[in-house]
N, C-alpha and C. Protein backbone atom coordinates (compact mmCIF):
# COMPACT_ATOMS: atom_id res chain seq x y z
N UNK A 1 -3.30 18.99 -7.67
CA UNK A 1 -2.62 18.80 -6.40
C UNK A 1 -1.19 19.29 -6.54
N UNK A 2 -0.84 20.15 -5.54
CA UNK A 2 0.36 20.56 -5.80
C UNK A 2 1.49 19.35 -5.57
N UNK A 3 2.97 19.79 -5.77
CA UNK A 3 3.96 18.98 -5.65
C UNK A 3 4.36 18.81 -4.81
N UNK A 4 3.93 19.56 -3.22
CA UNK A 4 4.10 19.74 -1.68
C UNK A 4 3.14 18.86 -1.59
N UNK A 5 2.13 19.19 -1.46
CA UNK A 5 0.70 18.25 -1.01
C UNK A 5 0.92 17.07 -1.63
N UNK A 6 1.71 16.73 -2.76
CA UNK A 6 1.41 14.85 -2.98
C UNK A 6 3.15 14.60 -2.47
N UNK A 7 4.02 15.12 -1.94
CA UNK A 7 4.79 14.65 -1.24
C UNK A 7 4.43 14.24 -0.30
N UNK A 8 3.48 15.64 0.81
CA UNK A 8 3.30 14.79 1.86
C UNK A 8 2.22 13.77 1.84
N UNK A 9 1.92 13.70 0.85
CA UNK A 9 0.89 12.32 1.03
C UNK A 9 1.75 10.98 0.75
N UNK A 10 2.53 11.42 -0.08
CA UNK A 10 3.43 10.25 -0.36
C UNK A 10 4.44 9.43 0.94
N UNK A 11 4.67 10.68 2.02
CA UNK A 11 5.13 10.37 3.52
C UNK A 11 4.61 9.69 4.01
N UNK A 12 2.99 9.89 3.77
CA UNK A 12 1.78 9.55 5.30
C UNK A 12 1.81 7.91 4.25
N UNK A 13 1.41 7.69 2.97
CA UNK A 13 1.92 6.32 2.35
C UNK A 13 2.63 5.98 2.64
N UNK A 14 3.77 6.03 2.92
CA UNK A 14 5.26 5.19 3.19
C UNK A 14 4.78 4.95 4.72
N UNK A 15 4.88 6.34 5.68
CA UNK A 15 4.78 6.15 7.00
C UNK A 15 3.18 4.43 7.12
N UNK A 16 2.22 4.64 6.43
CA UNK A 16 1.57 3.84 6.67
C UNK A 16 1.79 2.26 6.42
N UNK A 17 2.12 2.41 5.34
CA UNK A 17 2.95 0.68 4.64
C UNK A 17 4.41 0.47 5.53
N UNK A 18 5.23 1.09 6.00
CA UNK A 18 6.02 0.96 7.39
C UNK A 18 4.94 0.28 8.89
N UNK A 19 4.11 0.47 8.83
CA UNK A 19 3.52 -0.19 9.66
C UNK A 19 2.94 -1.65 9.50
N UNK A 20 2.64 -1.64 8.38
CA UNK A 20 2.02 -3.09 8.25
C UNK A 20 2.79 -3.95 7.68
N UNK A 21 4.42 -3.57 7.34
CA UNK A 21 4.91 -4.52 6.92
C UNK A 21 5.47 -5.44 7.69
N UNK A 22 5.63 -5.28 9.47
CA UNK A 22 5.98 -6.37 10.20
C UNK A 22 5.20 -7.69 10.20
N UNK A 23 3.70 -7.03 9.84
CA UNK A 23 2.48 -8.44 9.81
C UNK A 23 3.19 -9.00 8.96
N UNK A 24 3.34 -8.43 7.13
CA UNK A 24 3.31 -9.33 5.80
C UNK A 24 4.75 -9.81 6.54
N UNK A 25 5.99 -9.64 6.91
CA UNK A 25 7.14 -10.10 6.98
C UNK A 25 7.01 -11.46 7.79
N UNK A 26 6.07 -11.22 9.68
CA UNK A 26 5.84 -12.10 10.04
C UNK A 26 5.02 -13.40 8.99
N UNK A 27 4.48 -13.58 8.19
CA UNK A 27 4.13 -14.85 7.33
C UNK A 27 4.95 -14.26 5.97
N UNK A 28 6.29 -14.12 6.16
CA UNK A 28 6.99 -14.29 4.92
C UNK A 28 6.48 -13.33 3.72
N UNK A 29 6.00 -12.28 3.82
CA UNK A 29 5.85 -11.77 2.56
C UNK A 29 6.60 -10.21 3.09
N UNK A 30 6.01 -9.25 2.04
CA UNK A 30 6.78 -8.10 2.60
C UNK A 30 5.75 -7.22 1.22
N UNK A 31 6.17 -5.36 1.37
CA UNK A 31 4.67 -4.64 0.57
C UNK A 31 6.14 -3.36 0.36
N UNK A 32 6.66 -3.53 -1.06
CA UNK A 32 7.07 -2.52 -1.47
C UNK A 32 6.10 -0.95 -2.13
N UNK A 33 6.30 0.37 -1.65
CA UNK A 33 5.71 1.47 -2.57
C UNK A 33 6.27 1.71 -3.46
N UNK A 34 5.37 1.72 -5.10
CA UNK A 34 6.38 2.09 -5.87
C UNK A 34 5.80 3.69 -6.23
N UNK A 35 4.25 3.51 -6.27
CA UNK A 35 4.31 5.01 -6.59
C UNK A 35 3.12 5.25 -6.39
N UNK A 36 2.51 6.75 -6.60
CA UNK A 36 1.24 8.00 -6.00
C UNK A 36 1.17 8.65 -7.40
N UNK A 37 0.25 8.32 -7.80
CA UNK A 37 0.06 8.94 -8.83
C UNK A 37 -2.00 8.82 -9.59
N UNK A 38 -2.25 10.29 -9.75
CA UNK A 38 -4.06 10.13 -10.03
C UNK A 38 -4.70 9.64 -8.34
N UNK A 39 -4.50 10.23 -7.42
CA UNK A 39 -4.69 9.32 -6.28
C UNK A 39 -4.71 7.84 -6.46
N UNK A 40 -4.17 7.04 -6.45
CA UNK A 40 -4.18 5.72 -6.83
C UNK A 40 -2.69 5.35 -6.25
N UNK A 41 -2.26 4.49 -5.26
CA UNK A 41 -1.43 3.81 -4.63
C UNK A 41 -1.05 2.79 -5.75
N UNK A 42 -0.11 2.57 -6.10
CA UNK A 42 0.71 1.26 -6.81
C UNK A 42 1.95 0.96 -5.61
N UNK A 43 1.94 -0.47 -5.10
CA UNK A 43 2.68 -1.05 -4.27
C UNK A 43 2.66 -2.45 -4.92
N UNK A 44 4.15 -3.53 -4.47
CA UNK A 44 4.38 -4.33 -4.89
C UNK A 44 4.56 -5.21 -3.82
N UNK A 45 3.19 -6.42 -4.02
CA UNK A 45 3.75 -7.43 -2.49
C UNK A 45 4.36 -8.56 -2.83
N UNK A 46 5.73 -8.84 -1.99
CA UNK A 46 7.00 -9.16 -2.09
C UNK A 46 6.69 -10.66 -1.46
N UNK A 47 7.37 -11.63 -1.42
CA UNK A 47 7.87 -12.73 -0.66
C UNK A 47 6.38 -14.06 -0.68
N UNK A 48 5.71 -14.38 -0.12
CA UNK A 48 4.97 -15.07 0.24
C UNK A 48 3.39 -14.51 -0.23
N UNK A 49 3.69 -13.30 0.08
CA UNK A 49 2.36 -12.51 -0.59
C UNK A 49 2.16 -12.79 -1.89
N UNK A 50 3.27 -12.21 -2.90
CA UNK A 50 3.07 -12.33 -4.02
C UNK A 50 2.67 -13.70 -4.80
N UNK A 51 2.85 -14.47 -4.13
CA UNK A 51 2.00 -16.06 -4.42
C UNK A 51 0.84 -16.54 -3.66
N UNK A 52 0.25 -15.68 -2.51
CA UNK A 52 -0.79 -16.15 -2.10
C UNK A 52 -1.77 -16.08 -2.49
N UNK A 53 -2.83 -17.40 -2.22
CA UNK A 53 -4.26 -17.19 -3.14
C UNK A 53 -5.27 -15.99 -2.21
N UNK A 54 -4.70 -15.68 -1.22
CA UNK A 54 -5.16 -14.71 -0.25
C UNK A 54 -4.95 -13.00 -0.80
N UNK A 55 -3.81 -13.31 -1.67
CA UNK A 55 -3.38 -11.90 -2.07
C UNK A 55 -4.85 -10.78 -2.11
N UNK A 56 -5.71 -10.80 -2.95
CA UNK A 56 -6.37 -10.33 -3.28
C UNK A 56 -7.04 -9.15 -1.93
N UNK A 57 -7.86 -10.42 -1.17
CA UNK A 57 -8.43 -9.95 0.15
C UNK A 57 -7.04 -8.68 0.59
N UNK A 58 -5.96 -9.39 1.23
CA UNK A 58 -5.09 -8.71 2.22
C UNK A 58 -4.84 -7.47 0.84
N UNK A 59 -4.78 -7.31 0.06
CA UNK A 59 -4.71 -5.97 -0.53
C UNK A 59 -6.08 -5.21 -0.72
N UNK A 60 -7.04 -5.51 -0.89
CA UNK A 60 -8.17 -4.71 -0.89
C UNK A 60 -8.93 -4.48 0.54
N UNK A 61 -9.08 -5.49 1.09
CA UNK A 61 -9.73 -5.18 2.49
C UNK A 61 -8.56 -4.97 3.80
N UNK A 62 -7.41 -5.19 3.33
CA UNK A 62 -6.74 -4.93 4.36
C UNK A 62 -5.51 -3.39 3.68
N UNK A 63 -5.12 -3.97 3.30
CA UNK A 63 -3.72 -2.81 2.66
C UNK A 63 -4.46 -1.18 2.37
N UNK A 64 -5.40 -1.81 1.19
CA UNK A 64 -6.06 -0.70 0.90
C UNK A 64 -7.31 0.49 1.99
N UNK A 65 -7.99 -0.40 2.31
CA UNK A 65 -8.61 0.21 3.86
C UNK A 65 -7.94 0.93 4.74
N UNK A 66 -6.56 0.41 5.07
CA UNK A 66 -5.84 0.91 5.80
C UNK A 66 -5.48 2.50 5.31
N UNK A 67 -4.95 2.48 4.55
CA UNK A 67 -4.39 3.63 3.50
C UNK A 67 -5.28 4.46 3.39
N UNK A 68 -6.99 4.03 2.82
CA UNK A 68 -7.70 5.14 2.44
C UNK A 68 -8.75 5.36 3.88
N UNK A 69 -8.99 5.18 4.75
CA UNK A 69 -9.01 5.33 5.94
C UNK A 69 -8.00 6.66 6.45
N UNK A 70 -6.80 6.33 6.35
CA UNK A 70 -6.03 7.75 7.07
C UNK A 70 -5.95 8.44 5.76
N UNK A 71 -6.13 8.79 4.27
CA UNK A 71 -5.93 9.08 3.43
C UNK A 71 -6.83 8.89 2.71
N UNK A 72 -7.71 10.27 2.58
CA UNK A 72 -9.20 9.84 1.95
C UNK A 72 -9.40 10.42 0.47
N UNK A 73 -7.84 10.89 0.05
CA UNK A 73 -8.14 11.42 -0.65
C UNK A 73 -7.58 10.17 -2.17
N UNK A 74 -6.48 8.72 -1.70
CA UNK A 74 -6.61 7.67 -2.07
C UNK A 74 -7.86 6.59 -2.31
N UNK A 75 -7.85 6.58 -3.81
CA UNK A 75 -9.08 5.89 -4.07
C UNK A 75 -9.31 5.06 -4.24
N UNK A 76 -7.40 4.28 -4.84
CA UNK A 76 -6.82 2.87 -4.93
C UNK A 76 -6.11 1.83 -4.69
N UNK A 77 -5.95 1.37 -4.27
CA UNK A 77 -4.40 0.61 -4.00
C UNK A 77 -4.33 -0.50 -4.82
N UNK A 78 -3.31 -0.75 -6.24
CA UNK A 78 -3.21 -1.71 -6.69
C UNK A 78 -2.05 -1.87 -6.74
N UNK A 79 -1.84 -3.37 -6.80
CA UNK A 79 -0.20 -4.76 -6.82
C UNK A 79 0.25 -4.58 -8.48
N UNK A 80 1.13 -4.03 -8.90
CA UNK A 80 1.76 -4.01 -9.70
C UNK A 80 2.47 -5.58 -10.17
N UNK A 81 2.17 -6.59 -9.51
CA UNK A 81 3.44 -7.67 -9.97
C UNK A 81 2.65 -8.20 -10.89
């Protein structure tokens, strides 16, 4: 993958986690990107998230779906904390 093509994927990531972070903020949490790398999303969920026993679900069926849905060429999304 060139270094153009995983920038802009790295946009359409940000542009996408910009959207869902008003939900995590509304119940106190919040979803930092840290990085794109091997197609595989690494993001860090912040505040309320990062202690919920829910974490799991809202990152795989929600965070991650989201992402590889508009971005099919993402295969992962994992929580770094």
């Amino acid at each position: 993958m060139s270094k153009k093509s995983t920038d802009n994927t790295i946009t359409k990531i940000i542009s996408i986690i910009d959207k869902i972070k008003p939900y995590l903020i509304s119940d106190g949490g919040n979803l930092e990107f840290i990085e794109y790398k091997n197609n595989i999303v690494y993001v860090k969920l912040l505040g309320a998230c990062a202690e919920c026993n829910m974490m799991d679900i809202t990152l795989k069926d929600g965070i991650e779906q989201i992402i590889m849905n508009e971005i099919p060429e993402v295969k992962e999304v994992i929580n770094i904390n």
